[in-house]
N, C-alpha and C. Protein backbone atom coordinates (compact mmCIF):
# COMPACT_ATOMS: atom_id res chain seq x y z
N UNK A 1 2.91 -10.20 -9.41
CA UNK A 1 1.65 -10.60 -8.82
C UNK A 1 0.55 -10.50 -9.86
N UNK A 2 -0.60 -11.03 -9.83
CA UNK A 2 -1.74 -10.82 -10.37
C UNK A 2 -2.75 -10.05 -10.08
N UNK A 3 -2.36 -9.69 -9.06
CA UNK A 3 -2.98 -8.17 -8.63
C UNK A 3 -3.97 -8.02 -6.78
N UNK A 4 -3.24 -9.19 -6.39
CA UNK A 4 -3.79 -9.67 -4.87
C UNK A 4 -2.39 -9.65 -4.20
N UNK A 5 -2.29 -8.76 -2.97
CA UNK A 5 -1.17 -8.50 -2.60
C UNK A 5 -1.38 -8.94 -0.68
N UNK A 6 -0.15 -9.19 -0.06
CA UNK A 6 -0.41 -9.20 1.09
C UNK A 6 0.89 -8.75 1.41
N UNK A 7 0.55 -7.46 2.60
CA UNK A 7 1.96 -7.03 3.46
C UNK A 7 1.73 -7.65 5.14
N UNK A 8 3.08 -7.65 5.11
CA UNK A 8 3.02 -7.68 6.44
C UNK A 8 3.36 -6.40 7.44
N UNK A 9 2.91 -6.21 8.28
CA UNK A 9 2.90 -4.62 8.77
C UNK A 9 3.03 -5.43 10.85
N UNK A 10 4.14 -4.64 11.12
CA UNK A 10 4.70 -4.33 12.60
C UNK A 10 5.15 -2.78 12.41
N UNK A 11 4.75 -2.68 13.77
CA UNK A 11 4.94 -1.39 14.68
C UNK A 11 4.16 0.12 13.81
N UNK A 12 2.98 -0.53 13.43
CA UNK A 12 2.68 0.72 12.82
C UNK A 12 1.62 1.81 13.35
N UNK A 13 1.91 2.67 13.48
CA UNK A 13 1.63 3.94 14.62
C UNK A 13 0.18 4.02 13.82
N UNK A 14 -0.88 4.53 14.74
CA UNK A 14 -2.11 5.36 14.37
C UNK A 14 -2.09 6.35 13.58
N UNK A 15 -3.03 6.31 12.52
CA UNK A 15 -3.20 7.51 11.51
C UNK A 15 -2.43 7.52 10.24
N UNK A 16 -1.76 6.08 9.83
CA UNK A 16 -1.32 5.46 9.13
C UNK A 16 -1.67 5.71 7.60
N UNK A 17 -1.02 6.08 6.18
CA UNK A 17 -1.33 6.60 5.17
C UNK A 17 -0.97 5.40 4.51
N UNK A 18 -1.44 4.68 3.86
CA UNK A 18 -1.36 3.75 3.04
C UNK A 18 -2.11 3.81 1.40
N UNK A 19 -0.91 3.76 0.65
CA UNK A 19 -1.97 4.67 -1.00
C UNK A 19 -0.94 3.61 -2.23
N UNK A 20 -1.71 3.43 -2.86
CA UNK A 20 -0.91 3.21 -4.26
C UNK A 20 -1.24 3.88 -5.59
N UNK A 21 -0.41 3.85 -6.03
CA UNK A 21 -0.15 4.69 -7.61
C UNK A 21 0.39 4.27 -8.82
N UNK A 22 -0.44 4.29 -9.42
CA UNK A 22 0.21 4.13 -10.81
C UNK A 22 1.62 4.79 -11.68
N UNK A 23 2.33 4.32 -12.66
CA UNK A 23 3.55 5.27 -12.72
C UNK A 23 3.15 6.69 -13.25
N UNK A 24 2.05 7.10 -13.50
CA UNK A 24 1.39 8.71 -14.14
C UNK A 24 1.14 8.92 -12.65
N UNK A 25 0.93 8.65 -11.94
CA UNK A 25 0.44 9.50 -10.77
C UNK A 25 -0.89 9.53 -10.15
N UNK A 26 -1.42 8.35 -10.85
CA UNK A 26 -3.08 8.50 -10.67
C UNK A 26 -3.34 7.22 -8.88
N UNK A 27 -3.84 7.30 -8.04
CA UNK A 27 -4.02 7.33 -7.40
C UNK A 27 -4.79 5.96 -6.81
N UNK A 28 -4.99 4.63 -7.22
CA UNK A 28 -5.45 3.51 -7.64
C UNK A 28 -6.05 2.66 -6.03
N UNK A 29 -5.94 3.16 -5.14
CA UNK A 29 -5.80 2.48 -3.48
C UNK A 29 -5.28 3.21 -2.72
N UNK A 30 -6.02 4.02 -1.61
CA UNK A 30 -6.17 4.15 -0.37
C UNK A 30 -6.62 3.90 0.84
N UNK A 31 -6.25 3.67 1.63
CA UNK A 31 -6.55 3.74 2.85
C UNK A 31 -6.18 4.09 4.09
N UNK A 32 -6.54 4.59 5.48
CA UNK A 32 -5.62 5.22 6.19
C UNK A 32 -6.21 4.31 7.95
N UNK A 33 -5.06 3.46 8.33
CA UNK A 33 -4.84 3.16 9.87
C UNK A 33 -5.09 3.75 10.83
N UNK A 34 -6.20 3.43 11.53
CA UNK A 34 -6.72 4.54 12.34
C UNK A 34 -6.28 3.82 13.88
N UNK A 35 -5.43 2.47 14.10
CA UNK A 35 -5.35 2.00 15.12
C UNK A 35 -3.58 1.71 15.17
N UNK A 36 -3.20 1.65 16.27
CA UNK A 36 -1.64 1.22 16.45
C UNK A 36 -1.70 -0.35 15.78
N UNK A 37 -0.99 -0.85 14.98
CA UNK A 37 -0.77 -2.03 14.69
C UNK A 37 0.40 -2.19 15.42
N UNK A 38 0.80 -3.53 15.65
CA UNK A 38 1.80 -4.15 16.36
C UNK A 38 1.86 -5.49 15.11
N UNK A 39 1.76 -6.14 14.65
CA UNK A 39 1.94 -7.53 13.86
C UNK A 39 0.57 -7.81 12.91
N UNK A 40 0.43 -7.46 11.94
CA UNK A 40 -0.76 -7.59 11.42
C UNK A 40 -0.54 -7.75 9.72
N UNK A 41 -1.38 -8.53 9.12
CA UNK A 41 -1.23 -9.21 7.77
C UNK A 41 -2.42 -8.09 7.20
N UNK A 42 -2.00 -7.44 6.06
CA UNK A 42 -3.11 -6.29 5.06
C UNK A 42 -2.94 -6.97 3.62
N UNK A 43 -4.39 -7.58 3.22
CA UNK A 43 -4.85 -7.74 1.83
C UNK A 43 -5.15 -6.68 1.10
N UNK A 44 -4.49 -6.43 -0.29
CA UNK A 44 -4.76 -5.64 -1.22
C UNK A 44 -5.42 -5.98 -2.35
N UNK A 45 -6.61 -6.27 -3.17
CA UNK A 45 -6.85 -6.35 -4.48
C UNK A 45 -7.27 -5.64 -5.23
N UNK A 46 -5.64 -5.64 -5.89
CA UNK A 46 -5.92 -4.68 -7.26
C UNK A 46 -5.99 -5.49 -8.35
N UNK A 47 -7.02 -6.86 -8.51
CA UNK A 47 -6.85 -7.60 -9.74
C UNK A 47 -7.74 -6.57 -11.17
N UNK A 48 -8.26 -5.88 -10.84
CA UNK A 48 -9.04 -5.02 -11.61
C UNK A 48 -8.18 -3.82 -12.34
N UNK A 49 -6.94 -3.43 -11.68
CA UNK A 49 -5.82 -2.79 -12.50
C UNK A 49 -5.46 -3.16 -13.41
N UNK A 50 -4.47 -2.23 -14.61
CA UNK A 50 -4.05 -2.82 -15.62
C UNK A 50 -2.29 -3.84 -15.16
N UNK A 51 -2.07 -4.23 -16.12
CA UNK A 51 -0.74 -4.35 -15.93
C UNK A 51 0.04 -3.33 -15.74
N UNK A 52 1.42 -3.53 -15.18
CA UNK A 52 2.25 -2.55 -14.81
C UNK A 52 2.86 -2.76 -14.11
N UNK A 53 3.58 -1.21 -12.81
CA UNK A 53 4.27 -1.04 -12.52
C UNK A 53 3.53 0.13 -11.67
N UNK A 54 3.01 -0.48 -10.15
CA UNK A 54 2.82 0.80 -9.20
C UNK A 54 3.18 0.59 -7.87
N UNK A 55 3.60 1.97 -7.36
CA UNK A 55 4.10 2.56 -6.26
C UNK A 55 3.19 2.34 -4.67
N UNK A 56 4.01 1.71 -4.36
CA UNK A 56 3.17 1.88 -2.85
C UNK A 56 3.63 2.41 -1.45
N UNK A 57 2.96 3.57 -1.19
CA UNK A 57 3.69 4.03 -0.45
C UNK A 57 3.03 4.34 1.13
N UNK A 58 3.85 4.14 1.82
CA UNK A 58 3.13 3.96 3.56
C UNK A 58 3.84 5.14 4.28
N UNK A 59 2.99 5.47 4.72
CA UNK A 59 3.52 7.11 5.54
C UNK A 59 2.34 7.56 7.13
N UNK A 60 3.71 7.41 7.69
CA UNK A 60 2.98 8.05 9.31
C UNK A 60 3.77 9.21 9.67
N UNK A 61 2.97 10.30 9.52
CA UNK A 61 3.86 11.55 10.10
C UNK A 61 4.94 11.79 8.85
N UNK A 62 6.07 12.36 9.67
CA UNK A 62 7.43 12.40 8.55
C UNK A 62 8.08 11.29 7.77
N UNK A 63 7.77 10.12 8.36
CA UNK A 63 8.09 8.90 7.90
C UNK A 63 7.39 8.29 7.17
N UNK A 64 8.10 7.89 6.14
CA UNK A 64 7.45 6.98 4.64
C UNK A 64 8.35 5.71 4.29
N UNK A 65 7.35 4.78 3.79
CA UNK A 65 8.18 3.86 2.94
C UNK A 65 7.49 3.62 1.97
N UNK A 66 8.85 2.84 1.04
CA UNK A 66 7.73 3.04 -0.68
C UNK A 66 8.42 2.30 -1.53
N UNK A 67 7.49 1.39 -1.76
CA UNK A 67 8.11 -0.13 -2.73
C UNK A 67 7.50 0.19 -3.58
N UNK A 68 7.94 -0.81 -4.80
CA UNK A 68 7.17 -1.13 -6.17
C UNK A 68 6.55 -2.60 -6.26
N UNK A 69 5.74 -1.98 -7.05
CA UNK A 69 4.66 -3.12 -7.12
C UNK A 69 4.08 -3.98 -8.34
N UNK A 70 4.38 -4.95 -9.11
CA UNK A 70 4.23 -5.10 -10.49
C UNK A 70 3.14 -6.20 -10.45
N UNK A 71 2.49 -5.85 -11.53
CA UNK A 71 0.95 -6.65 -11.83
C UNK A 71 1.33 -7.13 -13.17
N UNK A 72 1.47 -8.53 -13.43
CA UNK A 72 1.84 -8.97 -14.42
C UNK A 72 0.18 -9.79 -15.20
């Protein structure tokens, strides 16, 4: 990508942790779901990042998921 991202997001519970990271650990995008989603499209722009290789990771409660993300 060039640094404009779109997910698609179902069934996602209230209080929703949504963050990305760089591969050092630094912390580049947050935000946190404060409503039940059911079917909903989320824009990200990170065109202002460097190139790379970052982590994105979505977490409600005990449950997480966590892709990679490359900005070419």
């Amino acid at each position: 990508s060039n640094g404009y991202f779109t997910f698609s997001l179902t069934n996602i519970a209230s209080y929703t942790d949504i963050a990305i990271h760089d591969m050092l650990g630094n912390e580049v995008y947050k935000t946190t779901l404060k409503e039940n989603i059911a079917n909903q499209s989320m824009n990200i722009n990170l065109s202002d990042a460097q190139k790379g290789m970052y982590i994105l990771k979505i977490q409600s409660g005990a449950s997480a998921q966590v892709q990679k993300l490359i900005i070419q």
